[in-house]
Protein backbone atom coordinates (compact mmCIF):
# COMPACT_ATOMS: atom_id res chain seq x y z
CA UNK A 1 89.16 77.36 169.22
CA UNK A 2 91.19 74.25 169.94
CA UNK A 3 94.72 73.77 169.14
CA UNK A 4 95.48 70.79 166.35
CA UNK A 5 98.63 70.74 167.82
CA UNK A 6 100.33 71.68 171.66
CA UNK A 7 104.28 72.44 171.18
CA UNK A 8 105.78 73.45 174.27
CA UNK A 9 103.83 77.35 174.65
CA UNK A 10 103.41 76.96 171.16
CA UNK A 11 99.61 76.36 170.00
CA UNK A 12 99.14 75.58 166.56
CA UNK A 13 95.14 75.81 165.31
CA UNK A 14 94.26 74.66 161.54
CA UNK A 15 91.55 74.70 159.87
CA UNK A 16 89.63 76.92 157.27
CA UNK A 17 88.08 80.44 158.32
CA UNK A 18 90.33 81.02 161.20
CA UNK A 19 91.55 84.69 159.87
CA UNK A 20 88.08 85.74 160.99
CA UNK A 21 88.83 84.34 164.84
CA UNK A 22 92.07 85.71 164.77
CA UNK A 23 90.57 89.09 166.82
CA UNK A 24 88.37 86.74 169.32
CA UNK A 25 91.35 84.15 169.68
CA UNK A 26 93.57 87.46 171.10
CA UNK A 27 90.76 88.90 173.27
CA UNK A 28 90.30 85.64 174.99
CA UNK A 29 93.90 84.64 175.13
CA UNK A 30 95.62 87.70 175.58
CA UNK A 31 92.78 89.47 176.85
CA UNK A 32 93.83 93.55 177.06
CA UNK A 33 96.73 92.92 174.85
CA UNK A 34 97.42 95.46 171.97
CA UNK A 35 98.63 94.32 168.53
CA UNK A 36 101.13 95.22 166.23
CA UNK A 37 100.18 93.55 163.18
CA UNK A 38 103.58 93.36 160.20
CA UNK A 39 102.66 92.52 156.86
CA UNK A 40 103.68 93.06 153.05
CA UNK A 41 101.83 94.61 150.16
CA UNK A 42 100.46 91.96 148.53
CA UNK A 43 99.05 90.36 151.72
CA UNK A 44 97.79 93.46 153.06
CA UNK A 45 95.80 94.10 149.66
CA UNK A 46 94.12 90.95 150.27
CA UNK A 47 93.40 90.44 153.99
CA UNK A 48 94.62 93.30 156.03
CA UNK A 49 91.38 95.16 156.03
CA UNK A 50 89.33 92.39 157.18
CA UNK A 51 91.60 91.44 160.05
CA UNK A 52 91.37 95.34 161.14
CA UNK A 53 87.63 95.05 161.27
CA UNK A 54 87.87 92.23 163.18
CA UNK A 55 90.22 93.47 165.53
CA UNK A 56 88.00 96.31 166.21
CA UNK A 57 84.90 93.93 166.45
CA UNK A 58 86.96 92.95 169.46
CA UNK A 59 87.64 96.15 170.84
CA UNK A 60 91.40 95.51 170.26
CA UNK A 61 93.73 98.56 169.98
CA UNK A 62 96.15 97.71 166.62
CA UNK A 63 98.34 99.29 164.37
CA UNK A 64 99.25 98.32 161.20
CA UNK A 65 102.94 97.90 159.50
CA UNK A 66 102.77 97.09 155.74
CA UNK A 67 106.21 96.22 154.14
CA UNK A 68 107.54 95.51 150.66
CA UNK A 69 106.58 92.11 149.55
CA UNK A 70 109.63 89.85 148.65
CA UNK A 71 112.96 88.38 149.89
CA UNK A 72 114.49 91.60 150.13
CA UNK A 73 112.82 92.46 152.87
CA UNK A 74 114.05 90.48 154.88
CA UNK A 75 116.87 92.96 156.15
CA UNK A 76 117.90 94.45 159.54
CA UNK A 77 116.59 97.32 158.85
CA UNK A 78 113.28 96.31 159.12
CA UNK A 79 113.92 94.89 162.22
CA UNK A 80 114.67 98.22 163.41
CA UNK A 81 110.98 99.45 161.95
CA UNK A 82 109.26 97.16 163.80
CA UNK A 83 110.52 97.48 167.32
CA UNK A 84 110.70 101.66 166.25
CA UNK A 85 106.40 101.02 166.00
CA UNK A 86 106.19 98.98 168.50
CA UNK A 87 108.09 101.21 170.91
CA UNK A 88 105.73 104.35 169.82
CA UNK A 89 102.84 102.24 170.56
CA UNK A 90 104.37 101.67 174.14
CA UNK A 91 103.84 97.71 173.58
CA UNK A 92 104.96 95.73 176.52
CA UNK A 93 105.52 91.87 177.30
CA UNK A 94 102.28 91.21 177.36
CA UNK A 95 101.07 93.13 174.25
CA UNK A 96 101.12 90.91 170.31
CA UNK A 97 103.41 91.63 167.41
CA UNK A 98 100.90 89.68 165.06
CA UNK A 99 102.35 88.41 161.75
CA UNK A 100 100.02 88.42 158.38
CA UNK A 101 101.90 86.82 155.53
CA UNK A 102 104.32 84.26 154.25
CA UNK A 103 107.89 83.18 155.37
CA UNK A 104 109.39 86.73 155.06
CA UNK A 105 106.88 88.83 157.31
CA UNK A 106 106.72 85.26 159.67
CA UNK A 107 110.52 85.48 160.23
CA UNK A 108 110.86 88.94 160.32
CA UNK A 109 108.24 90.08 163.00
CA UNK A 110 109.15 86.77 164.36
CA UNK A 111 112.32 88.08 165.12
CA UNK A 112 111.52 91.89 166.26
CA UNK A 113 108.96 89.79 168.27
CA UNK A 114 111.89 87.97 169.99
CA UNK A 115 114.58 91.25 170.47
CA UNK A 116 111.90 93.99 171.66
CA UNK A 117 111.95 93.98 175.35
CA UNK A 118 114.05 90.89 174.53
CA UNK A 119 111.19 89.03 174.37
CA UNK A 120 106.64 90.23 173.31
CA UNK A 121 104.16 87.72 172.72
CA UNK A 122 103.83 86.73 169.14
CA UNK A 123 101.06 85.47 167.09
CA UNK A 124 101.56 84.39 163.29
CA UNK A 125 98.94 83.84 160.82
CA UNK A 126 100.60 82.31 157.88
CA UNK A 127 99.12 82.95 154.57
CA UNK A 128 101.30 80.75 152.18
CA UNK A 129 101.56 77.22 151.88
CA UNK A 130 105.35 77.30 152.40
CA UNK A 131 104.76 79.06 155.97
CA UNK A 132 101.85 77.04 156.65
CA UNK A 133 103.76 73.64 156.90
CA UNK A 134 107.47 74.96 157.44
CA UNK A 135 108.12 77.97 158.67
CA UNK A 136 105.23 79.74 160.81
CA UNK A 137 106.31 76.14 163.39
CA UNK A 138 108.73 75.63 165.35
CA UNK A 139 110.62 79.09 166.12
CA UNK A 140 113.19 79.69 163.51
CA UNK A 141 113.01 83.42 162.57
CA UNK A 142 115.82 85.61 161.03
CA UNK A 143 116.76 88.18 158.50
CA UNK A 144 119.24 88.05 155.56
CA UNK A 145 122.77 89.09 154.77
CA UNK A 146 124.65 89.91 151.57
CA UNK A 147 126.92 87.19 153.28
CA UNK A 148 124.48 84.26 153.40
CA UNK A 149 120.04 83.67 154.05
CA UNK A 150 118.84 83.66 157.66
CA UNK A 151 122.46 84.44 159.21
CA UNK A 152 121.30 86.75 161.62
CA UNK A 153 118.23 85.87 164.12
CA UNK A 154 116.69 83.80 166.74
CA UNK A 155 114.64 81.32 168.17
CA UNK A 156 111.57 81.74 169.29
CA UNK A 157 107.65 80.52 168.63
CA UNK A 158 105.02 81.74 168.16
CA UNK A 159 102.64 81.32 171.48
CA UNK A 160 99.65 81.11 168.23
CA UNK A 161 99.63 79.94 164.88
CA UNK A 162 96.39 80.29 163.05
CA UNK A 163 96.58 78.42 159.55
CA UNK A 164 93.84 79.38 157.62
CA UNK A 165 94.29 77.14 154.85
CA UNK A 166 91.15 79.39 153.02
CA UNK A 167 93.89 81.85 152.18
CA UNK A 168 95.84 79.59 149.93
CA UNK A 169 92.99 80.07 147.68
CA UNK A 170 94.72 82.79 146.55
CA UNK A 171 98.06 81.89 145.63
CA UNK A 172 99.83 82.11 142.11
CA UNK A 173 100.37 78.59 140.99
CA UNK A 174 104.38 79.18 141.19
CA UNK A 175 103.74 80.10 145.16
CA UNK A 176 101.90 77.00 145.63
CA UNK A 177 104.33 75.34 144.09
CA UNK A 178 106.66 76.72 146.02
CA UNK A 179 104.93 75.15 149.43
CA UNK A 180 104.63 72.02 147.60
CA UNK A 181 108.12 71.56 147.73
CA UNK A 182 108.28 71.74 151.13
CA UNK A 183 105.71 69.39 151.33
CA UNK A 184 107.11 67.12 149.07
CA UNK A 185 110.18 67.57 151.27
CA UNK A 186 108.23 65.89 154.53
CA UNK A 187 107.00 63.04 152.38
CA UNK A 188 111.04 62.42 151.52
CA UNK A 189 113.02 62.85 154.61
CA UNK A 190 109.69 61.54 157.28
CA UNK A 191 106.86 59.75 155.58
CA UNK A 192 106.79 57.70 152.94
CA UNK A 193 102.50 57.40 152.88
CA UNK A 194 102.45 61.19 152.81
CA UNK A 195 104.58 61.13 149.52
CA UNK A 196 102.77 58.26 147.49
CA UNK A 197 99.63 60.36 148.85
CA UNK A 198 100.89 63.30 146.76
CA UNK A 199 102.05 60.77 144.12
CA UNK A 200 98.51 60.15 143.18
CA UNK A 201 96.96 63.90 143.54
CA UNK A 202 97.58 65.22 140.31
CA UNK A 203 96.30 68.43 140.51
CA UNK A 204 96.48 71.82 142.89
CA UNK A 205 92.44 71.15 143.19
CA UNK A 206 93.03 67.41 144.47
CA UNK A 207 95.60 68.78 146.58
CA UNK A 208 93.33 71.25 148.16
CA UNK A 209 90.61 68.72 148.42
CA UNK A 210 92.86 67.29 151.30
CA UNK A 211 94.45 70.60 152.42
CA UNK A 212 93.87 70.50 155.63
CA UNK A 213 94.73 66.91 156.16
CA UNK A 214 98.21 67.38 154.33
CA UNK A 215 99.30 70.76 156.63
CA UNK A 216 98.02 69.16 159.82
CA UNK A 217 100.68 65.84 158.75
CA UNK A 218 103.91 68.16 158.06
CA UNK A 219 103.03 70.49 160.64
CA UNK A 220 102.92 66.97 163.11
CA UNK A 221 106.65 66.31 161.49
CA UNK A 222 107.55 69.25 162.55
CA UNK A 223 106.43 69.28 165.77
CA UNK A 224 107.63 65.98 166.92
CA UNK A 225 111.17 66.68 165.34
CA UNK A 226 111.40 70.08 167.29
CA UNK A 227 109.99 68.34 170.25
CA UNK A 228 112.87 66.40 169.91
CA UNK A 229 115.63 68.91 168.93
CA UNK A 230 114.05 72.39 169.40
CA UNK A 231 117.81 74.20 168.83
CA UNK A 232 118.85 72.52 165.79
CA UNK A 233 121.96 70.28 167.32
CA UNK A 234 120.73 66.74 166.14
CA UNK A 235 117.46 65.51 164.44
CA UNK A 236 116.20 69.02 163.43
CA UNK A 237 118.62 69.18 160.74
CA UNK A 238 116.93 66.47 158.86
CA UNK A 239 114.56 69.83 158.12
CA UNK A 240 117.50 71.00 155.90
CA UNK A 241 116.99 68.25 153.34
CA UNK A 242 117.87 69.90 150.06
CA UNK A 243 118.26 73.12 151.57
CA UNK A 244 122.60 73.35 152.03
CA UNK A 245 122.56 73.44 147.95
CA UNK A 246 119.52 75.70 148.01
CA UNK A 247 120.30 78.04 150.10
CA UNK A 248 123.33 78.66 148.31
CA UNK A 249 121.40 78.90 144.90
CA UNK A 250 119.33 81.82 146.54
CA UNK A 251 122.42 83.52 147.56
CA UNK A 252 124.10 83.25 144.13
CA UNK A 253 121.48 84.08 142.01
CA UNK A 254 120.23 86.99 144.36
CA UNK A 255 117.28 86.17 146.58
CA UNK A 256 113.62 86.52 144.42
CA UNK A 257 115.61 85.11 141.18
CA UNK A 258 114.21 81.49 142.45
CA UNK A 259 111.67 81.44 145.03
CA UNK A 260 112.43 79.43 148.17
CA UNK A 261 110.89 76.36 147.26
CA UNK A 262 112.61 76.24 143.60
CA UNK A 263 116.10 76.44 145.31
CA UNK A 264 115.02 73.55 147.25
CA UNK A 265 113.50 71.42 145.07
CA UNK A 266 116.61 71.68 142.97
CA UNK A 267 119.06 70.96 145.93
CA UNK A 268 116.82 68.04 146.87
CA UNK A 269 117.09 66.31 143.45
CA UNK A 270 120.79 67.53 142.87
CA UNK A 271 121.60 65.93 146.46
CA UNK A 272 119.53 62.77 145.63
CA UNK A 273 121.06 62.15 142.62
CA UNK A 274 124.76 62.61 143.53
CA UNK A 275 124.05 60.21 147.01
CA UNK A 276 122.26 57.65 144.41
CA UNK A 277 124.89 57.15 142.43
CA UNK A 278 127.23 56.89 145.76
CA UNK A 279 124.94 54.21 146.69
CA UNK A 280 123.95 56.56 149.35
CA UNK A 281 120.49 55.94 148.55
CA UNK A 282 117.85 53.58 146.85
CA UNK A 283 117.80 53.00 143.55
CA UNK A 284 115.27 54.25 141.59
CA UNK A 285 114.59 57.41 144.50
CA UNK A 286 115.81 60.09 142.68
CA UNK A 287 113.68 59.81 139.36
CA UNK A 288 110.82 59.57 142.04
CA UNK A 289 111.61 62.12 143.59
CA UNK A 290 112.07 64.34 140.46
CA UNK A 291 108.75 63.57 138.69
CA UNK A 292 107.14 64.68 141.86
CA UNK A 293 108.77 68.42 141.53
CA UNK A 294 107.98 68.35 138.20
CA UNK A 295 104.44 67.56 138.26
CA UNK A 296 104.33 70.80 140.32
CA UNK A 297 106.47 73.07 137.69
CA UNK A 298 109.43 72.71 140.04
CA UNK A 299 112.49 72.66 138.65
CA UNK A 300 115.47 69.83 139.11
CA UNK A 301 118.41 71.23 137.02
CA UNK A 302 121.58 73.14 137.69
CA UNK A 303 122.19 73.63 134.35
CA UNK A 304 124.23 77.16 133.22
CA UNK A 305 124.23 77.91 137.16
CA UNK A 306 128.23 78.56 138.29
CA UNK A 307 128.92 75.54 140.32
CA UNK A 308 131.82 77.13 141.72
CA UNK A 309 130.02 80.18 143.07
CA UNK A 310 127.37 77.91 144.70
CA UNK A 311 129.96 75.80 146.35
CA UNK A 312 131.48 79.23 147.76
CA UNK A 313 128.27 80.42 149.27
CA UNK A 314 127.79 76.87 150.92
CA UNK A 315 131.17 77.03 152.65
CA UNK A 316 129.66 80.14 154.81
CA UNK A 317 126.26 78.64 155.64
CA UNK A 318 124.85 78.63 159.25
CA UNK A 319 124.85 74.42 159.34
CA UNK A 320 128.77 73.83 159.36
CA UNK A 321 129.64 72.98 162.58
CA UNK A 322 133.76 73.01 162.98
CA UNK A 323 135.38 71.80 160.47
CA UNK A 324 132.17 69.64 159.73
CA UNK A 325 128.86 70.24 157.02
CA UNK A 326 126.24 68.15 157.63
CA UNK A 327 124.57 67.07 154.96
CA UNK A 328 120.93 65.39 154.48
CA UNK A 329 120.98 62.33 152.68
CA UNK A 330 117.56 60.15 151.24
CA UNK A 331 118.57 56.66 152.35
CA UNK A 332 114.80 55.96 150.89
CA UNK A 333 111.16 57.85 150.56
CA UNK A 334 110.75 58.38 154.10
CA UNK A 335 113.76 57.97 155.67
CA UNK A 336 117.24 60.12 155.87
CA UNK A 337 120.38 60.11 157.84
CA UNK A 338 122.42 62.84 158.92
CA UNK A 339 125.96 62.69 157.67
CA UNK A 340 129.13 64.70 158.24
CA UNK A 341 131.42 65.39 155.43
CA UNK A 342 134.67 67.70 154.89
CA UNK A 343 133.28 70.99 153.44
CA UNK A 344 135.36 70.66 150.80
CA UNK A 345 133.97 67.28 149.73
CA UNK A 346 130.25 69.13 148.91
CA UNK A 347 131.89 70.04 145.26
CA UNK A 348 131.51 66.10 144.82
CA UNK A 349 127.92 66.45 145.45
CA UNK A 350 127.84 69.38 142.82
């Protein structure tokens, strides 16, 4: 197998079929290694048996965690399951926590990957679309509080990422959705091609006509901005685009109310909107911006949500620096700045 993408110990392979390499991939790069693998329910029904045969095609000694599915999961306590299996297995540094799933079971054996002997190899196989272009790159991983989303955690990548863009076959329509936005999200804050590209693919089948072509491009955002700014001081944060107001959504409503990419696509048109009519942004972006969503079944409306509730849980999220929140604003398709503003002055943007 060779990587799509180097990023610094970090090798990122995409492609479709690579599930079935995942057991050859370890025994040639981590040759003698054992393997945790974490997943959820709902991935496990679907893929966790074949990986185990393949594993044991390769002579690989595994055991297998299976977790709730959902956002709720994402909780210290499963933290403490993980490295409780991984220390009965007797897994040292040079052994895999392996992650099958979406964002949830990517950040959270992502993170027991990162805290068990401070530090185990880790290799994350994405299943989703949303963890395919976002999360499974670049080394964010983290758990939840009642307090705020991702407040506790780490970072640290993944040494392999194997995309198998075959499993996205079997995503709901509102889960692909849900990537989409994220996608969508590259096209607005990086590259203005990639979003008239989705502007004229009007269907999920289009879309996964040119699958592969449209993870390798975000993933290649990703990388070079994390190249760039690999602890989130400076350029990374252009990765928060719509995601201050959405975050804060997920934490109001209660996390699985929305899914991930919901909250952001509304915080992305909400933000758009308000910076438009600041003359923050060019004219005519916003109501591009929102037909895209749409044409995906994402939504763009606050409507009946309590404003002053979402402004609350934005005042304690992990991107205010000082006395400073940074906020993401669409100067254009393709191209955002980074601007400070008084917390306080976010209601505005409300």
């Amino acid at each position: 197998m060779t990587p799509t993408i180097d990023l610094k110990n970090s090798r990122i392979y995409i492609g479709k079929g690579l599930l079935a390499q995942t057991g050859a991939h370890i025994a040639t790069e981590y040759p003698s290694a054992k393997v945790l693998v974490v997943t959820d329910t709902t991935v496990g029904g679907l893929y966790l048996d074949a990986l185990e045969a393949d594993l044991k095609a390769n002579s690989i000694i595994y055991n297998s965690l299976v977790l709730p599915d959902g956002e709720n999961t994402k909780h210290l306590k499963n933290i403490g399951i993980i490295c409780e299996m991984a220390a009965e297995m007797n897994l040292n540094r040079g052994d895999v926590i392996l992650a099958l799933g979406g964002g949830v079971i990517g950040d959270l054996a992502g993170f027991a990957a990162a805290v068990f002997l401070r530090g185990i190899r880790f290799v994350a196989l994405p299943t989703t679309l949303l963890s395919q272009v976002d999360s499974s790159v670049g080394g964010k991983t983290g758990v939840n509080l009642p307090q705020g989303k991702n407040l506790v955690g780490s970072f640290y990548k993944a040494n392999s990422v194997l995309i198998d863009t075959d499993t996205l076959k079997t995503l709901s329509d509102r889960e692909f959705a849900c990537g989409m936005a994220e996608v969508i999200k590259y096209g607005c804050i990086w590259d203005a091609a990639l979003f008239e590209k989705l502007e004229a693919l009007d269907s999920r089948e289009k879309i996964m006509g040119e699958i592969d072509s449209i993870v390798t491009t975000c993933c290649e955002i990703k990388a070079k901005v994390v190249r760039e700014d690999e602890f989130d001081k400076g350029l990374r944060m252009i990765l928060n685009f719509g995601h201050t107001i959405g975050h804060a959504i997920e934490n109001t409503l209660g996390y699985g109310e929305l899914t991930h990419g919901e909250a952001v696509a509304i915080g992305m048109s909400k933000m758009t909107h308000s910076t438009e009519a600041k003359g923050m942004t060019e004219k005519g972006t916003a109501a591009r911006l929102d037909a895209l969503l749409k044409k995906h079944g994402l939504p763009t409306d606050m409507a009946g949500y309590d404003k002053q509730r979402i402004f609350d849980a934005a005042m304690k999220d992990k991107k205010n620096i000082g006395k400073a929140l940074n906020i993401i604003v669409a100067k254009k398709i393709g191209e955002v700045d980074i601007v400070p503003i008084a917390p306080e002055s976010l209601e505005e943007y409300l």
